[in-house]
PDB file of N, CA and C in Angstrom:
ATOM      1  N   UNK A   1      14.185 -19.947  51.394  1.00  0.00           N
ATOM      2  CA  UNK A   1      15.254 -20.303  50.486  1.00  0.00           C
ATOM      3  C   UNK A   1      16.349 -19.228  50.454  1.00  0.00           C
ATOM      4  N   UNK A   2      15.755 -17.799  50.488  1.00  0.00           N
ATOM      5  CA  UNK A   2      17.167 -16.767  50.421  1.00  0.00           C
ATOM      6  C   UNK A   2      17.755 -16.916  51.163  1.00  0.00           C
ATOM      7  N   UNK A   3      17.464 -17.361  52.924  1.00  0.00           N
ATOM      8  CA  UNK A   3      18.538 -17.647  54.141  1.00  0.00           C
ATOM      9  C   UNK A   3      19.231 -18.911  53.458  1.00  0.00           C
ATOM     10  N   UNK A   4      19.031 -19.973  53.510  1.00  0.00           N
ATOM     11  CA  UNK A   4      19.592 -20.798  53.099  1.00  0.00           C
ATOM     12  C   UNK A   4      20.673 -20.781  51.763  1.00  0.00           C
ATOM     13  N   UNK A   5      20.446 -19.954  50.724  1.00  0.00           N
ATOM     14  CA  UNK A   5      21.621 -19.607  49.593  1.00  0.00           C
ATOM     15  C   UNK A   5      22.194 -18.970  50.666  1.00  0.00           C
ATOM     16  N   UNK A   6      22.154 -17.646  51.362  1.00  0.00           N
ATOM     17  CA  UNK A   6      23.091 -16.896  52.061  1.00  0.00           C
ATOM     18  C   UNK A   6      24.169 -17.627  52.422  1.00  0.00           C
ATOM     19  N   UNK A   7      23.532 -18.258  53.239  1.00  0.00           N
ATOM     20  CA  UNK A   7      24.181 -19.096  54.250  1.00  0.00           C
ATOM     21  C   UNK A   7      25.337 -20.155  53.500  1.00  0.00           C
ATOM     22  N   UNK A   8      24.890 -20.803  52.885  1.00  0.00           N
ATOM     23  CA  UNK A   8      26.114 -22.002  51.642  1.00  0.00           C
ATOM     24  C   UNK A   8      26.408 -20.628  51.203  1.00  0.00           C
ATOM     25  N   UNK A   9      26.143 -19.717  50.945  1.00  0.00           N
ATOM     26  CA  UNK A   9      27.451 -18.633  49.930  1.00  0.00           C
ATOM     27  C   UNK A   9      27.384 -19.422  48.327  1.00  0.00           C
ATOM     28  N   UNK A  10      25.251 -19.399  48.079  1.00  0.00           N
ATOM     29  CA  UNK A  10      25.489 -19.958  46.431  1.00  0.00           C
ATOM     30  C   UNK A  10      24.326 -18.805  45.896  1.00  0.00           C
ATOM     31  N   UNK A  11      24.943 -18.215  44.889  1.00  0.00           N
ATOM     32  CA  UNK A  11      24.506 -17.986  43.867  1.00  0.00           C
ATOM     33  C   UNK A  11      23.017 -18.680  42.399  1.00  0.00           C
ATOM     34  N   UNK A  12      22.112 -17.626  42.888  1.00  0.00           N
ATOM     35  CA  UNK A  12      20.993 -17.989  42.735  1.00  0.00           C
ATOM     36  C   UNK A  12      20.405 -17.020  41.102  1.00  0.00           C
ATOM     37  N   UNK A  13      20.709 -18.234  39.620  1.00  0.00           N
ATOM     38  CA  UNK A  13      20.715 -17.562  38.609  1.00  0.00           C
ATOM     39  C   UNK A  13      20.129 -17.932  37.606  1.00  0.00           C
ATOM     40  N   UNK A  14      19.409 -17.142  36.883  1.00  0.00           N
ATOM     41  CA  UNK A  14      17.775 -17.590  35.974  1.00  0.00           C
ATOM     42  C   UNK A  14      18.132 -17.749  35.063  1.00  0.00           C
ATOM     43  N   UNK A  15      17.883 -19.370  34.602  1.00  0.00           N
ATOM     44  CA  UNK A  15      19.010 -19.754  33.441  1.00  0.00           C
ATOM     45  C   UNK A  15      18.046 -19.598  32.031  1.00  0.00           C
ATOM     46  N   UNK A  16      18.691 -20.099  31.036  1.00  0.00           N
ATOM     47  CA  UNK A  16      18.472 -18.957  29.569  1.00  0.00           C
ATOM     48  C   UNK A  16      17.621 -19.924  29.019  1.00  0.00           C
ATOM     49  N   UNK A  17      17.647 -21.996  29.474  1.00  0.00           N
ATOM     50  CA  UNK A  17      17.356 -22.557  28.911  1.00  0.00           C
ATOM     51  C   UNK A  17      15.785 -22.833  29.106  1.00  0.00           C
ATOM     52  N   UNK A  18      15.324 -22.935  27.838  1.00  0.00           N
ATOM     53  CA  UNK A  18      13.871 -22.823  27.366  1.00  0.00           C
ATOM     54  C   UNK A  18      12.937 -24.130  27.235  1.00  0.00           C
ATOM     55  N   UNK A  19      14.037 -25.337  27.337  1.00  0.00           N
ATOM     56  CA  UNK A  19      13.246 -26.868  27.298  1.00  0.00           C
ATOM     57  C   UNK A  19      12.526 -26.719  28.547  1.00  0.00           C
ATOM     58  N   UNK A  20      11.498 -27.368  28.529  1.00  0.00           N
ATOM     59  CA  UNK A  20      10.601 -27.522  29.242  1.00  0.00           C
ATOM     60  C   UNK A  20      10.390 -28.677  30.347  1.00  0.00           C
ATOM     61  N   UNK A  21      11.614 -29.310  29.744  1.00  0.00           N
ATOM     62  CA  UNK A  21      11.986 -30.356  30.656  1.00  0.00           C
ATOM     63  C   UNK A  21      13.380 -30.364  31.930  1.00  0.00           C
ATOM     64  N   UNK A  22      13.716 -28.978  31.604  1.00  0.00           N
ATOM     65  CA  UNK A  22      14.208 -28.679  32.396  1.00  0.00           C
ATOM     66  C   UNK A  22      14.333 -28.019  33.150  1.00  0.00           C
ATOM     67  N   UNK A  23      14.764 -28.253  34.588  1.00  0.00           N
ATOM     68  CA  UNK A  23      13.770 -27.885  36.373  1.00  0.00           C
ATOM     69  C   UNK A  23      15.265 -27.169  36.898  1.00  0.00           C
ATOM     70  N   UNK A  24      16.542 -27.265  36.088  1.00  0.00           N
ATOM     71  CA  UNK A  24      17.599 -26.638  36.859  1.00  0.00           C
ATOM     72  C   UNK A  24      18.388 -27.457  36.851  1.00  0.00           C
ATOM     73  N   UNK A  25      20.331 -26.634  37.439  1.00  0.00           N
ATOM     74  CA  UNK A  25      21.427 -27.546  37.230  1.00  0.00           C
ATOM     75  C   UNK A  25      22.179 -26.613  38.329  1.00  0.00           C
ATOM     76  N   UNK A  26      23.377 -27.452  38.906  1.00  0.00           N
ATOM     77  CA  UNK A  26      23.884 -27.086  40.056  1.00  0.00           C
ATOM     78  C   UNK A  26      25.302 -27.113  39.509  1.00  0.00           C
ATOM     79  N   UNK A  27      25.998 -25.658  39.806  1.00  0.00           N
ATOM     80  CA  UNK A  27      27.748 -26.073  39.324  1.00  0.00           C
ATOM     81  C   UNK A  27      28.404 -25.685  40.182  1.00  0.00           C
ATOM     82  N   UNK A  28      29.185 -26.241  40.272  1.00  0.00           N
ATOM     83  CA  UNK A  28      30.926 -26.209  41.623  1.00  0.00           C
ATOM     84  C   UNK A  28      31.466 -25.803  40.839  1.00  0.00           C
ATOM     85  N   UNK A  29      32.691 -24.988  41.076  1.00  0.00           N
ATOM     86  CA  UNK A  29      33.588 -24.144  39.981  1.00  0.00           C
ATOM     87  C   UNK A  29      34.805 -24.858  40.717  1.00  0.00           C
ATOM     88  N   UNK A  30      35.740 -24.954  40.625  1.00  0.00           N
ATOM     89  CA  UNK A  30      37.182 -25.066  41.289  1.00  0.00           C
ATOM     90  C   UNK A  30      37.446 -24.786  42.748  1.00  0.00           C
ATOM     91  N   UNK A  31      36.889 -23.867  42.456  1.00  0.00           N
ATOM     92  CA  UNK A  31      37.335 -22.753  43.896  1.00  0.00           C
ATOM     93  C   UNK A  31      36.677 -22.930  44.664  1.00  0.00           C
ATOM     94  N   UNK A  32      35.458 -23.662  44.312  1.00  0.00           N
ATOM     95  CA  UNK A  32      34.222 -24.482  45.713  1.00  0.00           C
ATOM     96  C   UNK A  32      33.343 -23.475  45.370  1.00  0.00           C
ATOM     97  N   UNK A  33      32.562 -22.166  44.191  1.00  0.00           N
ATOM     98  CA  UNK A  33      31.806 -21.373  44.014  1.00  0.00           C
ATOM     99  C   UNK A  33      30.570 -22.478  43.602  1.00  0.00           C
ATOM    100  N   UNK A  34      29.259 -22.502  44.295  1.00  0.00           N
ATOM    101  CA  UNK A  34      28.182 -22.621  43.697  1.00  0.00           C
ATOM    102  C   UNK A  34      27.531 -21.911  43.321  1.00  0.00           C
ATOM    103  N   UNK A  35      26.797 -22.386  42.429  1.00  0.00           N
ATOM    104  CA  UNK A  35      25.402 -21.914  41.414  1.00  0.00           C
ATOM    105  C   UNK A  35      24.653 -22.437  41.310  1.00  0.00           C
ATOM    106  N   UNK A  36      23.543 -22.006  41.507  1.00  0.00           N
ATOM    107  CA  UNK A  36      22.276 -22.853  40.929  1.00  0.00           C
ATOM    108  C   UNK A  36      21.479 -22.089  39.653  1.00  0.00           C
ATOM    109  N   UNK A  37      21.407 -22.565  38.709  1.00  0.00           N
ATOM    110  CA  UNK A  37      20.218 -22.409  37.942  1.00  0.00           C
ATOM    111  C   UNK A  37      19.043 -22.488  37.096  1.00  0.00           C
ATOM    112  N   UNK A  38      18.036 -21.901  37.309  1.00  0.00           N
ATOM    113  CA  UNK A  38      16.823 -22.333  37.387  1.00  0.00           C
ATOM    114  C   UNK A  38      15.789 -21.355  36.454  1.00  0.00           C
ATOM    115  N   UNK A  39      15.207 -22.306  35.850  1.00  0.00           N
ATOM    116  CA  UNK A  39      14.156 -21.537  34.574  1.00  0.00           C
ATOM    117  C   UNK A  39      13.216 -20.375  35.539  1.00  0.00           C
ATOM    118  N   UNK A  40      12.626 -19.545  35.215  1.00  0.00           N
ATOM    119  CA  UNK A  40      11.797 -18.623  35.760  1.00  0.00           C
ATOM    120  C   UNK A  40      10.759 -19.033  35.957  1.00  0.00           C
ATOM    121  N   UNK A  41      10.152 -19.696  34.897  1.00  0.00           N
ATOM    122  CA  UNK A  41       8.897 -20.747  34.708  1.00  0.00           C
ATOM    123  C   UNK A  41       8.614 -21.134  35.792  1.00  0.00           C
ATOM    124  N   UNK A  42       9.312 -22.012  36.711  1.00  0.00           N
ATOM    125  CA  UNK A  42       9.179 -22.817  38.087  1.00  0.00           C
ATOM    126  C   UNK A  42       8.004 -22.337  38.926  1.00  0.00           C
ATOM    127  N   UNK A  43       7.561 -22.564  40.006  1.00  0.00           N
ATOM    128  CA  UNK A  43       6.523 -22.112  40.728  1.00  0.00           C
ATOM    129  C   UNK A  43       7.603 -21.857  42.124  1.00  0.00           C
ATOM    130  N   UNK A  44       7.177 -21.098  42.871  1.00  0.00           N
ATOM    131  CA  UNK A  44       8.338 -21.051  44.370  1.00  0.00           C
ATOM    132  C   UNK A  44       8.045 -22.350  44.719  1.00  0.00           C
ATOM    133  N   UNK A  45       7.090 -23.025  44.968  1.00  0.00           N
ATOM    134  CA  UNK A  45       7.328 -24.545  45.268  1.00  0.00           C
ATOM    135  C   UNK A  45       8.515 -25.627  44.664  1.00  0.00           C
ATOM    136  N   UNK A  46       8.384 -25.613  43.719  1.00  0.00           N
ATOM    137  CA  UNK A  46       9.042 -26.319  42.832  1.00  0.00           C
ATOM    138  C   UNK A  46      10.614 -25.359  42.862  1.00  0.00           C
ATOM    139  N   UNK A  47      10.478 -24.818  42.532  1.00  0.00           N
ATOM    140  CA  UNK A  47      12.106 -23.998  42.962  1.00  0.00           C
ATOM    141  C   UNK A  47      12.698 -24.481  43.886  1.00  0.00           C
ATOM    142  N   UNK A  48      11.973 -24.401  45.359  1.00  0.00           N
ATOM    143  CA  UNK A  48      12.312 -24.555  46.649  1.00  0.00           C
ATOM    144  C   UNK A  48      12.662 -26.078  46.594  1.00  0.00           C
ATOM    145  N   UNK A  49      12.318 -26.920  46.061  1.00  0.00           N
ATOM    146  CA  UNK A  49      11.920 -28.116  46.178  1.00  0.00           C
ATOM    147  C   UNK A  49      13.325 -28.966  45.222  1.00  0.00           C
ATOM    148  N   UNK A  50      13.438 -28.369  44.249  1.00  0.00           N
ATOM    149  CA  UNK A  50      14.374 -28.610  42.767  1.00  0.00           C
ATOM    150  C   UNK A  50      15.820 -27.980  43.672  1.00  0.00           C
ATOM    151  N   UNK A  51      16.028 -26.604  44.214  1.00  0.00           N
ATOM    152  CA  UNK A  51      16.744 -26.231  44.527  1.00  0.00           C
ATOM    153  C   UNK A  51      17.830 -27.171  45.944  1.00  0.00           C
ATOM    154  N   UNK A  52      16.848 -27.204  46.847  1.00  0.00           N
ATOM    155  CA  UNK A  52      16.960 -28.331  48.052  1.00  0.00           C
ATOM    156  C   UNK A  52      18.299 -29.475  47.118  1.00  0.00           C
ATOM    157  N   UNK A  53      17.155 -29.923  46.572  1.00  0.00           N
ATOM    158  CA  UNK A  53      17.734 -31.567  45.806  1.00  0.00           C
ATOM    159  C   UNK A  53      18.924 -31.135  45.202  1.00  0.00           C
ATOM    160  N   UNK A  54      19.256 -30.405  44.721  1.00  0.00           N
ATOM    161  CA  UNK A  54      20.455 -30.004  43.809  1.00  0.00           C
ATOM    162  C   UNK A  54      21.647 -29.681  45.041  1.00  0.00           C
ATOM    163  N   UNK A  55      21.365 -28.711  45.916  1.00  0.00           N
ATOM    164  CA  UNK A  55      22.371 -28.662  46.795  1.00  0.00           C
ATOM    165  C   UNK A  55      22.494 -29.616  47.510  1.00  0.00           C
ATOM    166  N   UNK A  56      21.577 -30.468  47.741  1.00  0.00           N
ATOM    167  CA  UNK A  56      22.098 -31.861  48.398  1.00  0.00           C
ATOM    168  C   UNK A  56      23.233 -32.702  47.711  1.00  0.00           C
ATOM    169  N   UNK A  57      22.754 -32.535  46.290  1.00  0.00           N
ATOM    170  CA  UNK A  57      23.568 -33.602  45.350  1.00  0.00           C
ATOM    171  C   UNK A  57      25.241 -33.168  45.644  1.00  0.00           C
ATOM    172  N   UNK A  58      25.457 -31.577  45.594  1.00  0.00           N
ATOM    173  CA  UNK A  58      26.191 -30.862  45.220  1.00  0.00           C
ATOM    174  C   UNK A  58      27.210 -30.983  46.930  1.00  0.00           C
ATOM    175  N   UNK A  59      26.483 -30.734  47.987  1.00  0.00           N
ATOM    176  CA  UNK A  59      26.918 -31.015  49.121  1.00  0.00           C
ATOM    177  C   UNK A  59      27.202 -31.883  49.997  1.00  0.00           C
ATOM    178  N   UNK A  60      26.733 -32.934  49.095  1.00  0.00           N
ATOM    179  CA  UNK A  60      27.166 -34.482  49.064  1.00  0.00           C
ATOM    180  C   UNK A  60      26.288 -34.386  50.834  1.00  0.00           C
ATOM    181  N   UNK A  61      24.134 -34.220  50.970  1.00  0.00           N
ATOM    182  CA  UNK A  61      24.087 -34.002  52.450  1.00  0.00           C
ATOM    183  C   UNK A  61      23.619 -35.543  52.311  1.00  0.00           C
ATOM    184  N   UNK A  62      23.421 -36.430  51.521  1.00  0.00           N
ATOM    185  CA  UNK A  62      22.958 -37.704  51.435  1.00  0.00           C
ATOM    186  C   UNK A  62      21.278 -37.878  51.008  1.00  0.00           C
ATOM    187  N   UNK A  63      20.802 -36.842  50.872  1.00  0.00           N
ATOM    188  CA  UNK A  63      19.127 -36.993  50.561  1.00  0.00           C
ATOM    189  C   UNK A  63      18.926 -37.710  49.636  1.00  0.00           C
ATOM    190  N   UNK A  64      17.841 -38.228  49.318  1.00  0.00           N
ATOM    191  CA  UNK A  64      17.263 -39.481  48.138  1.00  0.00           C
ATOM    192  C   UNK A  64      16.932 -38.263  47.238  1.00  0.00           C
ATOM    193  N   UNK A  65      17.043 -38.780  45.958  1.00  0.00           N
ATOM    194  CA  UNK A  65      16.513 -38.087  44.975  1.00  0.00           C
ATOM    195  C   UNK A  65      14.692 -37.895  44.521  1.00  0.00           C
ATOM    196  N   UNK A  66      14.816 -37.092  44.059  1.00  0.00           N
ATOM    197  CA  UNK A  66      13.676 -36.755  43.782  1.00  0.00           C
ATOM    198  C   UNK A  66      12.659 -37.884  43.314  1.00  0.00           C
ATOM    199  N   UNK A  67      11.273 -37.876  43.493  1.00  0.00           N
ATOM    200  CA  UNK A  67      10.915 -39.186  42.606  1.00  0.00           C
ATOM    201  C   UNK A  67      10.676 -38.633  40.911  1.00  0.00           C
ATOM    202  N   UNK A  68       9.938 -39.955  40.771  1.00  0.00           N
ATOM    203  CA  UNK A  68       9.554 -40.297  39.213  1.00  0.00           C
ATOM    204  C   UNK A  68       8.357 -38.813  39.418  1.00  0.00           C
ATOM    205  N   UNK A  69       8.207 -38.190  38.360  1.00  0.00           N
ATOM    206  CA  UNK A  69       8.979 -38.488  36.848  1.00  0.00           C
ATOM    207  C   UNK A  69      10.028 -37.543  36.889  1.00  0.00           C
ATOM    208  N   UNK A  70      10.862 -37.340  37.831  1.00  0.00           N
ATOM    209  CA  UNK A  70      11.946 -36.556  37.622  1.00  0.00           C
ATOM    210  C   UNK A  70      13.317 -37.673  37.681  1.00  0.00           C
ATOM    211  N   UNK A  71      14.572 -36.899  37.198  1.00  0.00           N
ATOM    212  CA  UNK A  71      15.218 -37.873  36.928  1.00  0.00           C
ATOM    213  C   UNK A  71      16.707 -36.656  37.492  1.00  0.00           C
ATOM    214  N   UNK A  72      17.490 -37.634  37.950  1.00  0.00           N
ATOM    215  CA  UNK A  72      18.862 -36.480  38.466  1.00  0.00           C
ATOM    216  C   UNK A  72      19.860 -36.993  37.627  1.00  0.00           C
ATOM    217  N   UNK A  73      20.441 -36.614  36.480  1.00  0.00           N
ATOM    218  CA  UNK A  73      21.798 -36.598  36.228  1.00  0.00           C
ATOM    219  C   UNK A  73      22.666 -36.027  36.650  1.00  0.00           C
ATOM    220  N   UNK A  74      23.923 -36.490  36.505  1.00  0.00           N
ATOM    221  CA  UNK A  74      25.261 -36.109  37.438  1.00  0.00           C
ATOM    222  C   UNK A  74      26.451 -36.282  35.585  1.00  0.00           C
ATOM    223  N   UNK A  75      26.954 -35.051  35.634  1.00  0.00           N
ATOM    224  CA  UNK A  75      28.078 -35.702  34.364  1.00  0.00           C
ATOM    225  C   UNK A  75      29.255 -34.950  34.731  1.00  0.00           C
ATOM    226  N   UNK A  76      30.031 -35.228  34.151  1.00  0.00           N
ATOM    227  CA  UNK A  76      31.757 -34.527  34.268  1.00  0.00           C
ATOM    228  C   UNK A  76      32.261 -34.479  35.347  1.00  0.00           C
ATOM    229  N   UNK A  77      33.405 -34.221  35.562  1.00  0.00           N
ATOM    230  CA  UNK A  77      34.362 -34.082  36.602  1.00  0.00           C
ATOM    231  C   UNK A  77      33.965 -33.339  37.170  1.00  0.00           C
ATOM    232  N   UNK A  78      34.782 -31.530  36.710  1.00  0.00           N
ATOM    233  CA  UNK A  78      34.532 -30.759  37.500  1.00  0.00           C
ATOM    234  C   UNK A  78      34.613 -29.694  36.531  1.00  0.00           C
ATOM    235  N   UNK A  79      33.458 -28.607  36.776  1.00  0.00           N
ATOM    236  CA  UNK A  79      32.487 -28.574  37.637  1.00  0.00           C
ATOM    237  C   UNK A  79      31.683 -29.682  37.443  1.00  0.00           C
ATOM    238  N   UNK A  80      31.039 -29.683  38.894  1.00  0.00           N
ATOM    239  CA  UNK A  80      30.055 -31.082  38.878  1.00  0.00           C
ATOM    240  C   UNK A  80      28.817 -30.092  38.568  1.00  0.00           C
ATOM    241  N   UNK A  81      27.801 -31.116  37.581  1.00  0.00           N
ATOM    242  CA  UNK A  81      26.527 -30.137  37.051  1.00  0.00           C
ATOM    243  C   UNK A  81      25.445 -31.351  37.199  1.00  0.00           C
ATOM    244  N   UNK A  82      24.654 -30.746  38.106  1.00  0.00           N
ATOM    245  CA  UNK A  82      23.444 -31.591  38.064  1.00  0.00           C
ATOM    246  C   UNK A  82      21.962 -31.481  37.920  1.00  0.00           C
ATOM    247  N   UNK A  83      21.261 -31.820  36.689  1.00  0.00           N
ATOM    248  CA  UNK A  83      20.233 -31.680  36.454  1.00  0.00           C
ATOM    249  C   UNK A  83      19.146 -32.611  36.795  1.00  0.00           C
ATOM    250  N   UNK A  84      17.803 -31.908  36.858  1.00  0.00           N
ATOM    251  CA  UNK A  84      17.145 -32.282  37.387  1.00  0.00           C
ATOM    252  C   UNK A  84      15.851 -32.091  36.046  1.00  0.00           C
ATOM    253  N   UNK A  85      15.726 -33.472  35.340  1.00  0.00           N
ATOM    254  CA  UNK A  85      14.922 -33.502  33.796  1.00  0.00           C
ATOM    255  C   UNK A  85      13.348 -34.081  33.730  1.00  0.00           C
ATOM    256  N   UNK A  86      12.579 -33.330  33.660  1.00  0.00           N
ATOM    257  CA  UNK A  86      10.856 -34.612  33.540  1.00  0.00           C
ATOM    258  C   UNK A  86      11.348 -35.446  32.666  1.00  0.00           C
ATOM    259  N   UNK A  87      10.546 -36.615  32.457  1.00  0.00           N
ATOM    260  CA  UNK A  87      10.857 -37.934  31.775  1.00  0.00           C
ATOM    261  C   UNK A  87       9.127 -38.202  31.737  1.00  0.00           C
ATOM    262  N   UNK A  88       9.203 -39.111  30.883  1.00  0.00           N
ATOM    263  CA  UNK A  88       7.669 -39.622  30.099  1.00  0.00           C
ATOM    264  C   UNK A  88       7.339 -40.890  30.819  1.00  0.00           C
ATOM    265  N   UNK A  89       6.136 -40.772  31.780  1.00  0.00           N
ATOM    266  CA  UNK A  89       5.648 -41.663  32.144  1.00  0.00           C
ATOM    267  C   UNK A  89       4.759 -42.745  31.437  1.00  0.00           C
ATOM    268  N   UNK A  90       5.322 -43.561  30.980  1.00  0.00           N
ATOM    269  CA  UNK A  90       4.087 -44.561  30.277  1.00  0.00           C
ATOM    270  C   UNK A  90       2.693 -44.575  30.973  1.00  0.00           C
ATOM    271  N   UNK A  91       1.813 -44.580  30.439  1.00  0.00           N
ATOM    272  CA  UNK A  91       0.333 -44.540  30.975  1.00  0.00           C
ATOM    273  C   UNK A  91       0.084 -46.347  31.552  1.00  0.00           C
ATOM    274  N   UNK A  92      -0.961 -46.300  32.480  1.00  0.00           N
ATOM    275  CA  UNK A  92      -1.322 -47.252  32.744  1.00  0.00           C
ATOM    276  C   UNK A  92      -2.411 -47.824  31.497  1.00  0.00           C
ATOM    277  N   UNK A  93      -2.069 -49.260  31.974  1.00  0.00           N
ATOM    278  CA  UNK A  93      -3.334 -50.180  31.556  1.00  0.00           C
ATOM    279  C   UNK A  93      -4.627 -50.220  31.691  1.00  0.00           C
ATOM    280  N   UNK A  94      -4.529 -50.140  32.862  1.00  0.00           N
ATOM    281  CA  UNK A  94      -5.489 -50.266  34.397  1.00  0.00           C
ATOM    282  C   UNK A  94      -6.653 -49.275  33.541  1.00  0.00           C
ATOM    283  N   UNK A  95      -6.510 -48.021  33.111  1.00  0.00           N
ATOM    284  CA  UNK A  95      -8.020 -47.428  32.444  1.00  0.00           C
ATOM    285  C   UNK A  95      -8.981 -48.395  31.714  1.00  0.00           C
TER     286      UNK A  95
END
């Protein structure tokens, strides 16, 4: 993952927020500056994994989004900020 930030020229920053449902958010500044950031909490898997998806969104590379139970919002103009939120899976029947 550090070659890969190098390389896009994005900024890799441990964000403050404490919900638990949240896996990270991706921002474009004007000037074309990215950021990513990401709770500490994460596992390097999940970083690597959350991180990927976000610069895809952000780099417009076409990848499918993440599955269930994650969920990708996209809001505002610009900067574009995109999070990546757990969501509540209803339980099966089937038990």
């Amino acid at each position: 993952m550090p070659k890969l930030l190098s390389e896009l020229n994005v900024m890799l920053e441990e964000s403050s927020i404490t919900d638990a449902e949240f896996y990270g958010a991706a921002i474009k500044d004007r000037h074309g500056q990215v950021s990513l950031s990401m709770p500490a909490r994460l596992s390097e898997l999940e970083r690597d994994t959350v991180a990927r998806s976000l610069l895809s969104h952000i780099f417009d590379a076409g990848l499918d989004d993440l599955p269930d139970p994650f969920v990708t919002i996209k809001s505002g103009k610009e900067p574009l900020r995109v999070q990546l939120t757990e969501v509540s899976v209803p339980e099966s029947r089937d038990r």
